[in-house]
Protein backbone atom coordinates (compact mmCIF):
# COMPACT_ATOMS: atom_id res chain seq x y z
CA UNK A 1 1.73 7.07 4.80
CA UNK A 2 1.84 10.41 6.76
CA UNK A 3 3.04 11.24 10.11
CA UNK A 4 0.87 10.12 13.19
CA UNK A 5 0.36 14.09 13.67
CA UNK A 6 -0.32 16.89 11.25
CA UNK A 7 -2.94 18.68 8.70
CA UNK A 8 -3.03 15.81 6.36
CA UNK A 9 -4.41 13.41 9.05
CA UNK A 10 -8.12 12.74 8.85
CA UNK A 11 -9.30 10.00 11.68
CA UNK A 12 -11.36 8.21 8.73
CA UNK A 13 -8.74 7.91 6.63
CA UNK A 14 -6.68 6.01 9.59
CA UNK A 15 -9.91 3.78 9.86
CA UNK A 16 -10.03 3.38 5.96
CA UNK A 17 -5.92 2.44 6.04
CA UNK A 18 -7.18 -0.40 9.04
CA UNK A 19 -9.60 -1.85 6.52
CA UNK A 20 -7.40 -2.16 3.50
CA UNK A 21 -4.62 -4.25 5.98
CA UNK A 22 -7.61 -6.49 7.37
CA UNK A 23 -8.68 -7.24 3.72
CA UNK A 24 -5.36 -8.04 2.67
CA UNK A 25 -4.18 -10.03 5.09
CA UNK A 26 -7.56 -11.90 5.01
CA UNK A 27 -6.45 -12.58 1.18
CA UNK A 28 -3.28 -13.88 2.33
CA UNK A 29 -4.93 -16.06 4.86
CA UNK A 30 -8.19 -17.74 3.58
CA UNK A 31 -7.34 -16.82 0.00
CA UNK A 32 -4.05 -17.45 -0.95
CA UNK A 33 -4.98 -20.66 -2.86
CA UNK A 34 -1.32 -22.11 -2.99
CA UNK A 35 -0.30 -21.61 1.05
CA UNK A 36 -3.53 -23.37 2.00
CA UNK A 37 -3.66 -25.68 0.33
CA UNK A 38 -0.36 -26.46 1.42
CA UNK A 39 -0.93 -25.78 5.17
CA UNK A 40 -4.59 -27.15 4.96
CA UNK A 41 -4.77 -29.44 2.57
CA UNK A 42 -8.07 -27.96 1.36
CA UNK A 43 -8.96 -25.28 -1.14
CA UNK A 44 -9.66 -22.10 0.48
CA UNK A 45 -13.59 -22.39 0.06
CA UNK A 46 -13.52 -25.73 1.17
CA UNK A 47 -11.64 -24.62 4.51
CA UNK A 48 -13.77 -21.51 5.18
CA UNK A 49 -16.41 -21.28 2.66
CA UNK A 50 -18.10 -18.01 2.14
CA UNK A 51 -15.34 -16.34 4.36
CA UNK A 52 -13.10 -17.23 1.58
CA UNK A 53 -15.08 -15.87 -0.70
CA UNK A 54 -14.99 -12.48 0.87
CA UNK A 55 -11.78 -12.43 1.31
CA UNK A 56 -11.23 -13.03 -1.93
CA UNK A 57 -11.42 -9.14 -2.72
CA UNK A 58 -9.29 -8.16 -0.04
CA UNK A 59 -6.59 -7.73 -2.58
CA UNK A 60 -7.86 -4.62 -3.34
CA UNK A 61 -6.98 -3.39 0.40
CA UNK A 62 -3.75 -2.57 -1.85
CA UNK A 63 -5.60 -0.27 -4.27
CA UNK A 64 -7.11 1.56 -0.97
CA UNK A 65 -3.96 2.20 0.26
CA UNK A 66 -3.29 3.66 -2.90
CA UNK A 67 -5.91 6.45 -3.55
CA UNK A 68 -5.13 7.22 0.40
CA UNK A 69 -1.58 7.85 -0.40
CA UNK A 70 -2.74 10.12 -3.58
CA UNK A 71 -4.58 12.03 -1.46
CA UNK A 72 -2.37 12.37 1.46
CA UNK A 73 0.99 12.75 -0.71
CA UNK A 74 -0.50 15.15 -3.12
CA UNK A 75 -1.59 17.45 0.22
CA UNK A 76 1.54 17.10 1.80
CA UNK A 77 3.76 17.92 -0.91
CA UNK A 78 1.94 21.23 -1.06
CA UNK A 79 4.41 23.63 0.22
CA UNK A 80 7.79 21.97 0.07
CA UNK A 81 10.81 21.72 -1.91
CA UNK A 82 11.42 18.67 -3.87
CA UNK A 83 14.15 17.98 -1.54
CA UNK A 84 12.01 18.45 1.48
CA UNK A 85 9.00 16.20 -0.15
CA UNK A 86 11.83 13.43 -1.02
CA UNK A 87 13.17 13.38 2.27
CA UNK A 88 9.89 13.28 4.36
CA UNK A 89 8.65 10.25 2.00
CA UNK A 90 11.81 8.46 2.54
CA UNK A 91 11.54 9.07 6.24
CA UNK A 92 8.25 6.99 6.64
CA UNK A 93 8.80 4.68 4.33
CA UNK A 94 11.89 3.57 5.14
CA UNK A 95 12.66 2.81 8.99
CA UNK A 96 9.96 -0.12 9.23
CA UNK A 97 11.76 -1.44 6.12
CA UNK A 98 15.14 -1.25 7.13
CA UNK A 99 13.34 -3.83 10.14
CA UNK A 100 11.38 -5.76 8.19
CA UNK A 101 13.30 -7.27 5.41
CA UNK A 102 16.35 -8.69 7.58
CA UNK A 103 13.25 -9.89 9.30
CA UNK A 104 12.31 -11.73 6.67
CA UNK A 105 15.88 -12.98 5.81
CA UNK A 106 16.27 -14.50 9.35
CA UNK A 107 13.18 -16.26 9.06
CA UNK A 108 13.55 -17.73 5.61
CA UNK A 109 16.80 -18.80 6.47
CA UNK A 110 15.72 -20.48 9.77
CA UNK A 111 12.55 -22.13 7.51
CA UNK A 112 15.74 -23.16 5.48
CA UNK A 113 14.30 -21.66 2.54
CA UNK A 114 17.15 -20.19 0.93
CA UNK A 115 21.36 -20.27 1.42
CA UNK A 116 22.97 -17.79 3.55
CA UNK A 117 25.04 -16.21 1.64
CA UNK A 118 21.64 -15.64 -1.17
CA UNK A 119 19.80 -14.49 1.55
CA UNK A 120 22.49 -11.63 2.19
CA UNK A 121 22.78 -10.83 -1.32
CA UNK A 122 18.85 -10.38 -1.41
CA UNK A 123 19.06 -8.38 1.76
CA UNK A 124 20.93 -5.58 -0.20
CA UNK A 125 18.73 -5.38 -2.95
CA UNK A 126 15.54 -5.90 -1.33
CA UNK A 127 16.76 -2.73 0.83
CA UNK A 128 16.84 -0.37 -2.19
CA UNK A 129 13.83 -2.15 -3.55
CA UNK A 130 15.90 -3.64 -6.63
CA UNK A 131 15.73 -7.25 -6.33
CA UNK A 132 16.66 -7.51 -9.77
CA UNK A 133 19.71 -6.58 -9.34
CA UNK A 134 21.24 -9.80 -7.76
CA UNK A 135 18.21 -11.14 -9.69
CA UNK A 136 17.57 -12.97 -6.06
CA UNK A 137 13.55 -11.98 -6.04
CA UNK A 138 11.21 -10.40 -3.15
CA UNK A 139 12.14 -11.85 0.43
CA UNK A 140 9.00 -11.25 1.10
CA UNK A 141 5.82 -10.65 -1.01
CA UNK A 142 4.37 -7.97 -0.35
CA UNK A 143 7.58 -5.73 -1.08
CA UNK A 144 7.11 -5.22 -4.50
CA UNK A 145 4.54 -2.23 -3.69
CA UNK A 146 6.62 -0.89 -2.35
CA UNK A 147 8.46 -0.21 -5.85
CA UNK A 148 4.69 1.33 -7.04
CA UNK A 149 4.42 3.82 -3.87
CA UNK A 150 8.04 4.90 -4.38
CA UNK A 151 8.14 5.19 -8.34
CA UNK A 152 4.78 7.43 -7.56
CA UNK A 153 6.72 9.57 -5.30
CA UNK A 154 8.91 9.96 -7.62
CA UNK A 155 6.50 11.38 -9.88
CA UNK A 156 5.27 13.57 -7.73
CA UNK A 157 9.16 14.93 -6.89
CA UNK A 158 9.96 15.84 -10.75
CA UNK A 159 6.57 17.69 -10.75
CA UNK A 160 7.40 19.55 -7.35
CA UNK A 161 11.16 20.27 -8.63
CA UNK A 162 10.18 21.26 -12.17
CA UNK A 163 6.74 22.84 -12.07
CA UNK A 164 6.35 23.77 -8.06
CA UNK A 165 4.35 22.57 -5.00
CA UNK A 166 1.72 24.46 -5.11
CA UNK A 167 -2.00 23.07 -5.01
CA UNK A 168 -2.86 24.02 -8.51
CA UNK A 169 0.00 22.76 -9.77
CA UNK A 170 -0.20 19.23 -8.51
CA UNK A 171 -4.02 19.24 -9.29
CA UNK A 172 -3.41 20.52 -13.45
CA UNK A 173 -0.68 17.57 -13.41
CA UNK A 174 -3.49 15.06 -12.34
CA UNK A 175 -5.15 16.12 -15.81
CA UNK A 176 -2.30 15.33 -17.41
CA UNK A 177 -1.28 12.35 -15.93
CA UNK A 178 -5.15 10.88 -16.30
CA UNK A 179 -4.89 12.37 -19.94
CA UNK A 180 -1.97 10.53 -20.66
CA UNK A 181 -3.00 6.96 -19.45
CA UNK A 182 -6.23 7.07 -21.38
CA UNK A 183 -4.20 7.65 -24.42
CA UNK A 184 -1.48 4.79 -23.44
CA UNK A 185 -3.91 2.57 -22.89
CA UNK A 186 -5.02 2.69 -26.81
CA UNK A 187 -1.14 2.84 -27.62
CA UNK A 188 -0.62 -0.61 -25.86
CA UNK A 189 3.48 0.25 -25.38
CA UNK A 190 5.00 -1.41 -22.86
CA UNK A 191 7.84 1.31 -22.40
CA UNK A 192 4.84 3.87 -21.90
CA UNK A 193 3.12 2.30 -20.01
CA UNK A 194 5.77 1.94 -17.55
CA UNK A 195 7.04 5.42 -17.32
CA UNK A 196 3.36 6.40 -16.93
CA UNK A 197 2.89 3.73 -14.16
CA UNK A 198 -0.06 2.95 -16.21
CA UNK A 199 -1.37 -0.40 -13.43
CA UNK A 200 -1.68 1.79 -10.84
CA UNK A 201 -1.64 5.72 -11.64
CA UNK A 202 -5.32 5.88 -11.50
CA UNK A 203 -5.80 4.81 -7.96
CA UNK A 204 -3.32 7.47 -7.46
CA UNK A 205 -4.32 10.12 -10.35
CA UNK A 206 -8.25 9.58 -8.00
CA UNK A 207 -6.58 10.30 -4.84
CA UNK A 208 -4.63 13.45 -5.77
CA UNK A 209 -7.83 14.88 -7.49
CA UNK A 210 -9.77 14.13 -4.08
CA UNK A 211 -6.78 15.99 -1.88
CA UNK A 212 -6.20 18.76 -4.57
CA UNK A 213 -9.89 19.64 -5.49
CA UNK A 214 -10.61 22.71 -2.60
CA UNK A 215 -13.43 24.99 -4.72
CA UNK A 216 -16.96 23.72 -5.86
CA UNK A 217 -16.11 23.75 -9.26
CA UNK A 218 -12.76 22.00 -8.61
CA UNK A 219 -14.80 19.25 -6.91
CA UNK A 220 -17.43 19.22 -9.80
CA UNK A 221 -14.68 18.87 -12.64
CA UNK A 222 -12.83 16.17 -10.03
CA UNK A 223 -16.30 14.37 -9.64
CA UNK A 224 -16.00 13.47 -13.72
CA UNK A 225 -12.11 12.59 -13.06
CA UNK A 226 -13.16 10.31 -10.75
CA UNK A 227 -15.21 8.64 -13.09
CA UNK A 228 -12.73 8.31 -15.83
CA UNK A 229 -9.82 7.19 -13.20
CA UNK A 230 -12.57 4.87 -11.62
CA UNK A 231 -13.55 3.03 -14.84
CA UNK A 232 -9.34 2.64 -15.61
CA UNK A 233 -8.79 1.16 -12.30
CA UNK A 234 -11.33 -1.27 -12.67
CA UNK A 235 -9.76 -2.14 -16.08
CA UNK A 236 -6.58 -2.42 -14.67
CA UNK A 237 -7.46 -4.67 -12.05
CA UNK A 238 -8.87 -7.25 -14.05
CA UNK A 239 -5.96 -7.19 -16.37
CA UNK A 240 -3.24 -7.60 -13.52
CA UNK A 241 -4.78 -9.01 -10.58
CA UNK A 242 -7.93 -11.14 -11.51
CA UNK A 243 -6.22 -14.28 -12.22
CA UNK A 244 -8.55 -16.70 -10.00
CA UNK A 245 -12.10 -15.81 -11.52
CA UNK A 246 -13.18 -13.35 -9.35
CA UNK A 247 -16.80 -11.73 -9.92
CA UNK A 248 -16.56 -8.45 -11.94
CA UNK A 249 -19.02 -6.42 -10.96
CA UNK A 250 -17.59 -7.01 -7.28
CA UNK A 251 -14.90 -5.63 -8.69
CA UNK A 252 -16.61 -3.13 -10.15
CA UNK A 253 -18.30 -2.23 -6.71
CA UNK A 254 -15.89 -2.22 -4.31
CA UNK A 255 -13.24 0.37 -6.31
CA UNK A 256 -16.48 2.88 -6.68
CA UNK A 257 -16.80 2.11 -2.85
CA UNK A 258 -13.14 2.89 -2.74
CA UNK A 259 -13.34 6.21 -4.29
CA UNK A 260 -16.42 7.26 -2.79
CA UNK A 261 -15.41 6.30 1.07
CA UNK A 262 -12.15 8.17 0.53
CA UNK A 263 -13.82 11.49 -1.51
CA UNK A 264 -16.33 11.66 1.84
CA UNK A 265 -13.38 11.31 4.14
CA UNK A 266 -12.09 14.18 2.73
CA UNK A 267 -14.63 16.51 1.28
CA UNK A 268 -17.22 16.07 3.77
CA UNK A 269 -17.26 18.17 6.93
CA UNK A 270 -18.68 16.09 9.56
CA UNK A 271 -15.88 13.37 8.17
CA UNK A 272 -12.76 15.51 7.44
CA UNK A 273 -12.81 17.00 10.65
CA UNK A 274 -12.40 13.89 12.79
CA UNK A 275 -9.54 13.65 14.45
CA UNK A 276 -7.74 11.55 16.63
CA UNK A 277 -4.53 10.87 18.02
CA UNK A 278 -5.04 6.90 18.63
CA UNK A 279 -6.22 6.46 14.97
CA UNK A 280 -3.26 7.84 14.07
CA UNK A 281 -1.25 5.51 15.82
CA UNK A 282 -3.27 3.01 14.11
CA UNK A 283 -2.91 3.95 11.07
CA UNK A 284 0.89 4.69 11.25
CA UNK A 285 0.79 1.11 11.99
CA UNK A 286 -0.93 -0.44 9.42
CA UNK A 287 2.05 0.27 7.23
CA UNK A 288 4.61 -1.62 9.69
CA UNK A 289 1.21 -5.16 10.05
CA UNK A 290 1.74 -4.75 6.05
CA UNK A 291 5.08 -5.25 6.33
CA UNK A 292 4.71 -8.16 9.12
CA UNK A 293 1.91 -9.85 8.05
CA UNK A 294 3.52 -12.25 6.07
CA UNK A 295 6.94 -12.62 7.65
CA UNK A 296 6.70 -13.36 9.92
CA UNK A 297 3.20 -13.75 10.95
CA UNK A 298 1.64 -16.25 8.47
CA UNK A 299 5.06 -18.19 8.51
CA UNK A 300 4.32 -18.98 12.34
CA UNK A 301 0.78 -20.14 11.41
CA UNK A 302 2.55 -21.99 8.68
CA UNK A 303 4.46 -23.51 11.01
CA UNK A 304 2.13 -24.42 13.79
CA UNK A 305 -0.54 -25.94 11.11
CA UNK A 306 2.23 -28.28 10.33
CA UNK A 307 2.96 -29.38 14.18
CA UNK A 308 -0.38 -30.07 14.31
CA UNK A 309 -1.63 -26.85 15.97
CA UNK A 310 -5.76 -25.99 15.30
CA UNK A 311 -6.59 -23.49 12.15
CA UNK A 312 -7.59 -20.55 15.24
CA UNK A 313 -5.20 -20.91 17.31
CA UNK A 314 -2.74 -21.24 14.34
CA UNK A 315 -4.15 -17.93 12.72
CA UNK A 316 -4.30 -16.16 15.77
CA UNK A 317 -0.97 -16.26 17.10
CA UNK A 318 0.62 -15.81 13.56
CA UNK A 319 -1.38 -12.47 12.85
CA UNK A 320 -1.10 -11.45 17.04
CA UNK A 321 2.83 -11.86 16.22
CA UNK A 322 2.86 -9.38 13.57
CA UNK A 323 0.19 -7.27 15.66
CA UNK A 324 2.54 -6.94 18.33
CA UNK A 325 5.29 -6.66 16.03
CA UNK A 326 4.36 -3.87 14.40
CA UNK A 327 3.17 -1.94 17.67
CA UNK A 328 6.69 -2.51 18.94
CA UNK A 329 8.34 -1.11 15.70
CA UNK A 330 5.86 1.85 14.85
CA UNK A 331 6.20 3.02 18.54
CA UNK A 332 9.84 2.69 19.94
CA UNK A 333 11.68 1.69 16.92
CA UNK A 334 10.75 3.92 13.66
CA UNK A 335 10.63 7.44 16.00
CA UNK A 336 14.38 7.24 17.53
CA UNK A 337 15.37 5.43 13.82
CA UNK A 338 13.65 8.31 11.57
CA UNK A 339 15.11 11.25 14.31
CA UNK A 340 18.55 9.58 12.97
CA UNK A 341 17.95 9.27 9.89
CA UNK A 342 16.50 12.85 9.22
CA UNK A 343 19.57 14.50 11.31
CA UNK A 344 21.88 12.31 8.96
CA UNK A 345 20.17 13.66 5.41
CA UNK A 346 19.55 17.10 6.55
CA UNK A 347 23.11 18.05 8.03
């Protein structure tokens, strides 16, 4: 979740951020057994067969987008004060937010899905990513990662304000931090294992070893902390998010492909020096489809399934909505929005 522009932007990495939104909102779409069977009145395989099947794994678009942002966080908080790396990551994350959820209000409330008044209330906390707090729930689903990337940024600011930015430092904490989740996962404590973001640190623990490892023997030793964060990601997975009997080894074979896609698009030449400024567009805007994909976009298919409208045309204008959407927001919305946000925090 980096600037369009910079050192930190590599063109396959961009491309890599494009596939991880495709496969999740293919999960959302031809997956999600509950909204088509409500819009469809089939079971997803029986509606799209072995496209279904696919895109049953497209969940793990959300575990891409993780080792990316290990990588790319972990090189761009090289260098900067933990006030500086706090601001920046609260800069691109939150503009596209600040649109998105009372997006997601107005169109829950128009769908008549919740009270006006509620839908405020949820507006507030959904904004500091606290739901909780009004207990009122996610407006929209896909928030709660939001919560992960941010409590991992927050990580990543205590090391920078107590130990430093430097590369070596944020490399020797990766150690740590794998160290430490393989010994909470034999402790089984809950409390631990949420301080330690245990779910999801080793998508991110892989990524900051791929951005932090710079000599041969750094990327020997990472090659081995690779394997150990690869095997606890897999485990992970299947404890949290394998609830519909999907095939393990799949699994198994598609977070290896994860770590090895993003290691190349780093540590390999011909890869890490692509660059290009309409990929990075792109990619800036996978983070604002994310946001859209949902609500509004597979509300409107929702919708026009119900009037009667055909599965294609249905799909299509519901995901060209938040296309479109998201364009609008990542290039004339977030820029002017972040400019007065950053001259607001850094008065």
């Amino acid at each position: 979740m980096s600037s369009p522009t910079g050192h930190n932007r590599f063109a396959v990495l961009d491309v890599l951020r494009v596939i991880a939104v495709v496969g999740v909102i293919a999960a959302h779409f031809a997956w999600s057994a509950e909204w088509v069977t409500e819009n469809l009145g089939q079971t997803p395989v029986s509606a799209f067969g072995g496209i279904a099947e696919i895109s049953a794994y497209g969940f793990l678009g959300v575990h891409l987008f993780f080792v990316i942002s290990g990588t790319v966080i972990a090189r761009s908080a090289v260098g900067r004060t933990a006030r500086g790396f706090v601001i920046a990551r609260f800069l691109r994350l939150m503009p596209a937010l600040l649109i998105a959820v009372p997006f997601s209000a107005v169109f829950i409330i128009i769908a008549g899905g919740a009270d006006i008044p509620s839908t405020i209330r949820s507006v507030m906390t959904n904004l500091v990513l606290l739901p909780s707090l009004a207990d009122s729930g996610w407006l929209n689903p896909v928030f709660w990662t939001l919560v992960v990337e941010a409590s991992f940024y927050g990580i990543v600011a205590l090391v920078v304000l107590v130990w430093g930015s430097s590369r070596r430092v944020l490399w020797r904490f990766a150690w740590v931090w794998l160290g430490a989740i393989i010994v909470a996962s034999r402790a089984d404590n809950d409390v631990l294992n949420t301080v330690l973001l245990a779910d999801w640190a080793p998508f991110f623990i892989a990524g900051i070893l791929i951005g932090t490892a710079s000599s041969r023997a750094d990327r020997a030793a990472a090659i081995v902390g690779l394997a150990a964060a690869g095997l606890l990601a897999v485990d992970s997975t299947l404890a949290t998010m394998n609830p519909e009997g999907r095939s393990v080894t799949a699994i198994f074979v598609v977070v290896v492909g994860i770590l090895l896609f993003v290691t190349a698009s780093v540590w390999w030449a011909p890869l890490s020096s692509l660059h290009s400024s309409t990929w990075a567009f792109i990619g800036t805007m996978t983070y604002s489809l994310y946001l859209f994909h949902v609500i509004p976009g597979r509300m409107i298919a929702g919708w026009m399934l119900n009037s009667g409208g055909g599965v294609l045309l249905s799909y299509a204008t519901g995901i060209g909505v938040a296309v479109a959407l998201s364009i609008v927001v990542t290039r004339f919305v977030e820029p002017p929005l972040r400019q007065w946000m950053k001259t607001a925090l850094t008065r």
